[in-house]
C-alpha atoms as a PDB file:
ATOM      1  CA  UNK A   1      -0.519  -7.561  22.267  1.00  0.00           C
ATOM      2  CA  UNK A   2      -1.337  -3.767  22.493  1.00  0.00           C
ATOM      3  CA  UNK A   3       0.367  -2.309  19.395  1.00  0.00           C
ATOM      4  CA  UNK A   4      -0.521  -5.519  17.484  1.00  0.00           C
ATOM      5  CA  UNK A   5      -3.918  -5.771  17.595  1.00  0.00           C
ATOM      6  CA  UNK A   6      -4.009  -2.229  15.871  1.00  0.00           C
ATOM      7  CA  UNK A   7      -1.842  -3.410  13.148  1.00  0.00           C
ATOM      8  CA  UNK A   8      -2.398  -7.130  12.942  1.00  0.00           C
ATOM      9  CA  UNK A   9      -5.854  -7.326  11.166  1.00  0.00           C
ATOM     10  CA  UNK A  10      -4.850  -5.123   7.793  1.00  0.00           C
ATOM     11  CA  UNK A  11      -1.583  -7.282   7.001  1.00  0.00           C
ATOM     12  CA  UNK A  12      -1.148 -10.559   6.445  1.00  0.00           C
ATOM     13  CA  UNK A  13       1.962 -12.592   7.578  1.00  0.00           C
ATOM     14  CA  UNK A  14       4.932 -12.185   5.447  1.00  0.00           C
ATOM     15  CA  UNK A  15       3.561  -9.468   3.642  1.00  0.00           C
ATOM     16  CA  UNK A  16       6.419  -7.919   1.883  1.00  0.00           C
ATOM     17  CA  UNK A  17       5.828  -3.534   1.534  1.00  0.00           C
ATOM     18  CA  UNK A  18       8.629  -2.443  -0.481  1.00  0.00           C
ATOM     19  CA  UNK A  19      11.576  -3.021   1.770  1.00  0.00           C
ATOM     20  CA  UNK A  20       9.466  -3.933   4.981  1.00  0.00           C
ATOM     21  CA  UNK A  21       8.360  -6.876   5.638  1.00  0.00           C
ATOM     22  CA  UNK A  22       5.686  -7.417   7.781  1.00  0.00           C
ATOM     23  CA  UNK A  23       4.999 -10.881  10.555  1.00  0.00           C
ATOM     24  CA  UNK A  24       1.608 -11.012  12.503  1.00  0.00           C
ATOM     25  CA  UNK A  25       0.821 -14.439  14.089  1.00  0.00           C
ATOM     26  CA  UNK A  26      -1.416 -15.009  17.006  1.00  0.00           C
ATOM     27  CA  UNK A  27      -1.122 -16.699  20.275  1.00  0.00           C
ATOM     28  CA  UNK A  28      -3.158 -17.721  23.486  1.00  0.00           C
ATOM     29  CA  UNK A  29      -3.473 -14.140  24.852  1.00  0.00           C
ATOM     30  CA  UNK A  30      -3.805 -12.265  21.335  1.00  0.00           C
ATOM     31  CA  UNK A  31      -1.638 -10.984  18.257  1.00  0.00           C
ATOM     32  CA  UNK A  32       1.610 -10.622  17.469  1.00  0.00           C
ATOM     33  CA  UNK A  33       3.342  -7.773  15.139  1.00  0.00           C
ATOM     34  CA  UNK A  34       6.473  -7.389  13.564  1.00  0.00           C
ATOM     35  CA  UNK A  35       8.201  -4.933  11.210  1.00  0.00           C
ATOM     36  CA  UNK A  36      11.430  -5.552   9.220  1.00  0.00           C
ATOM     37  CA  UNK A  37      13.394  -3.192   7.364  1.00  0.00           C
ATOM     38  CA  UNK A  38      15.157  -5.449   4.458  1.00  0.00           C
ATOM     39  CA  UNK A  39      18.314  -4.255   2.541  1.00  0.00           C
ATOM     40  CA  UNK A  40      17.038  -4.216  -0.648  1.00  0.00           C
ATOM     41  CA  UNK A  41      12.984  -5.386  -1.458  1.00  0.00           C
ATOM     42  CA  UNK A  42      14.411  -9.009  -3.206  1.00  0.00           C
ATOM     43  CA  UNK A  43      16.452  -9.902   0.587  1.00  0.00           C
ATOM     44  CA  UNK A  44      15.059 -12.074   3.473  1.00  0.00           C
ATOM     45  CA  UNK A  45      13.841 -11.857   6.805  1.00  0.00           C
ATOM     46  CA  UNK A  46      16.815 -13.129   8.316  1.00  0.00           C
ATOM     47  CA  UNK A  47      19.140 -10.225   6.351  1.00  0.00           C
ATOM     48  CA  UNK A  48      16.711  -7.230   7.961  1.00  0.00           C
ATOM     49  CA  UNK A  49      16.259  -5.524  10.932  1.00  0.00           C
ATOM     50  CA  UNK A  50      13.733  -5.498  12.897  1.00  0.00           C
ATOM     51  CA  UNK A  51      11.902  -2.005  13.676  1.00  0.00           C
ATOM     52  CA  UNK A  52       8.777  -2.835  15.060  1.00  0.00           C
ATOM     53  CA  UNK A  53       7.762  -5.624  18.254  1.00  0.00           C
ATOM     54  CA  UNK A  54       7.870  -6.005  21.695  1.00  0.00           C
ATOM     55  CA  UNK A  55       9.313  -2.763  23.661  1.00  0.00           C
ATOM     56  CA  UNK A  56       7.968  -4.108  26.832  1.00  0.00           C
ATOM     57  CA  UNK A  57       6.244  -6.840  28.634  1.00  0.00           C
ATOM     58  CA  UNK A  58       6.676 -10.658  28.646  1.00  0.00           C
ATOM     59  CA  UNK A  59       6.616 -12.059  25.454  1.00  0.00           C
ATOM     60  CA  UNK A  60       3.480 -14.043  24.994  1.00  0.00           C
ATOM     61  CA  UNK A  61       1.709 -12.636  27.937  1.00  0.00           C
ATOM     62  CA  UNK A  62       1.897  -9.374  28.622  1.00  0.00           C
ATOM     63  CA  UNK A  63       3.565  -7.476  25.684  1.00  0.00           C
ATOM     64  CA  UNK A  64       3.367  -4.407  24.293  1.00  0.00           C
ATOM     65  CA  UNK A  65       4.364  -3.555  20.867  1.00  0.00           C
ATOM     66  CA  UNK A  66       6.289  -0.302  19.417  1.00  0.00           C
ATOM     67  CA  UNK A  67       8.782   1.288  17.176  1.00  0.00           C
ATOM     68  CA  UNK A  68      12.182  -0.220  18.113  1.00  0.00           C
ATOM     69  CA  UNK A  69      13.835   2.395  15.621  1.00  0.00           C
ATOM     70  CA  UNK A  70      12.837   5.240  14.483  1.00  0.00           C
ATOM     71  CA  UNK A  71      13.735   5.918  10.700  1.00  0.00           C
ATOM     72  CA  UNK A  72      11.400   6.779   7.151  1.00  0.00           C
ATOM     73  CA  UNK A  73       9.805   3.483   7.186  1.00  0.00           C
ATOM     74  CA  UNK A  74       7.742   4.606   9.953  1.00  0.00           C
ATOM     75  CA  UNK A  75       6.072   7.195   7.397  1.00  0.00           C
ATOM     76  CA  UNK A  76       5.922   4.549   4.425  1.00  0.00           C
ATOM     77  CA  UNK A  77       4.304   2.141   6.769  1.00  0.00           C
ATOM     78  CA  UNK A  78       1.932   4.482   8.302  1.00  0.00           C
ATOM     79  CA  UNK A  79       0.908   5.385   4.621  1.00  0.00           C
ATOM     80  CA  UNK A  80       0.213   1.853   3.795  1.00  0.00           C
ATOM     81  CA  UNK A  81      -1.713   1.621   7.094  1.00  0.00           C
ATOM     82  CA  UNK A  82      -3.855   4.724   6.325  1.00  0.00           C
ATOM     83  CA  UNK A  83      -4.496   3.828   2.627  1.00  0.00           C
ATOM     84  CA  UNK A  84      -5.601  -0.413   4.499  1.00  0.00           C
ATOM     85  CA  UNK A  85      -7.787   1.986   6.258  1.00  0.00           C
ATOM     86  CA  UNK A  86      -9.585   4.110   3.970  1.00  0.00           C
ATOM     87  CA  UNK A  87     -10.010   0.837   1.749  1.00  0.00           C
ATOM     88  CA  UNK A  88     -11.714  -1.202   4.694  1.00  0.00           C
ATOM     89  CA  UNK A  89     -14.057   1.765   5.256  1.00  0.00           C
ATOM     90  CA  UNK A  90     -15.233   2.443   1.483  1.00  0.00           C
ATOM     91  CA  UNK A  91     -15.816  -1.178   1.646  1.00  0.00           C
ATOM     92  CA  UNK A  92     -17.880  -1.015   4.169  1.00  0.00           C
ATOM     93  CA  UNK A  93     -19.707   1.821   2.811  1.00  0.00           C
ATOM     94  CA  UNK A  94     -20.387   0.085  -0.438  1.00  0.00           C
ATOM     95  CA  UNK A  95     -21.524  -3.047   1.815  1.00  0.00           C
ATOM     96  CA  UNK A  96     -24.016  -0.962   3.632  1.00  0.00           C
ATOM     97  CA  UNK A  97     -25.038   0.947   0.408  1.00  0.00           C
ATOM     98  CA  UNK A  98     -25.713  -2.405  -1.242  1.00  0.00           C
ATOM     99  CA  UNK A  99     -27.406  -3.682   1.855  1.00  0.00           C
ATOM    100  CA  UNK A 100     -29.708   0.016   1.994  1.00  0.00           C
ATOM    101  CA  UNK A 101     -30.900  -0.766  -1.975  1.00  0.00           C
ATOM    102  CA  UNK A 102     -32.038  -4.460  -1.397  1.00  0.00           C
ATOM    103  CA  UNK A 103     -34.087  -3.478   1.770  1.00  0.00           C
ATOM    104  CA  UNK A 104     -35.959  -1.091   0.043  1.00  0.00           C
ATOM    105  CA  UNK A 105     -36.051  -2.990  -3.448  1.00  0.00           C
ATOM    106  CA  UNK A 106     -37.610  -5.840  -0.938  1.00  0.00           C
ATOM    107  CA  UNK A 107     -39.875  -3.271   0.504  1.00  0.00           C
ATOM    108  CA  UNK A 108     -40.673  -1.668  -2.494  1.00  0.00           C
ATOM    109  CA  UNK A 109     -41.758  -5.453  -4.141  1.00  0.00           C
ATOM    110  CA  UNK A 110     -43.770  -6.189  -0.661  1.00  0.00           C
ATOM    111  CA  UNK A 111     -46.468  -2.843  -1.066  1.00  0.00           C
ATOM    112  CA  UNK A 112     -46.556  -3.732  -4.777  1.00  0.00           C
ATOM    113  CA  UNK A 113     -47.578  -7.020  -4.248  1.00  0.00           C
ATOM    114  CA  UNK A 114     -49.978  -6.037  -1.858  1.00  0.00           C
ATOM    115  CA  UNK A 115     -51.577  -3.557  -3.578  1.00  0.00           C
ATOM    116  CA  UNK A 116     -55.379  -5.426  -4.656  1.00  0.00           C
ATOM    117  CA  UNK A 117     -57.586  -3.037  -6.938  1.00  0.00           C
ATOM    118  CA  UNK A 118     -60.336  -3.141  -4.685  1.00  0.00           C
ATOM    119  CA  UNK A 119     -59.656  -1.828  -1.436  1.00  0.00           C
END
């Protein structure tokens, strides 16, 4: 689970990144995570190798996940990761900006309401 539940909330399952291919699932304890490196992007699961999953641990209890190989998809997926990142935060931003205008719109709307010509 540690090394997933980094990951496991920006991908979906099956998600196909040029040649990677990425599995997440879940299970009692927490996520799972899994990397594969596919010959060419238009192959299968079964034809790649997997680069990323469990280093250590037992397998639905007490895993940890990690780079199995080390290689240049580490930097492409790391890009993608960063990029899932920086879109999830502007997002928020633009959430929270949204949410900042219609407060004070509300506010504004609440005074003006109020307001009675004779104090």
């Amino acid at each position: 689970m540690d090394g997933a539940r980094q990951y496991g909330p920006y991908f979906h399952d099956k998600e196909r990144i040029g040649k990677l291919i990425i599995r997440t699932g879940v299970h009692a304890r927490g996520c799972t995570f899994h990397i594969f490196v596919l010959p060419d992007s238009g192959a299968n699961q079964q034809d790649g190798t997997e680069v990323y999953g469990v280093v250590s641990g037992n397998p639905g209890w007490t895993e940890t996940y990690g780079w199995l190989h080390n290689g240049p998809w580490q930097a492409d997926f790391q890009a993608e990761y960063e990029s899932r990142l920086a879109r999830r935060a502007q997002e928020q931003m633009e959430r929270e900006a949204l949410r900042t205008a219609k407060e004070q719109a509300e506010r504004q709307q609440k005074i003006l309401a109020a307001y009675k010509e004779n104090p």
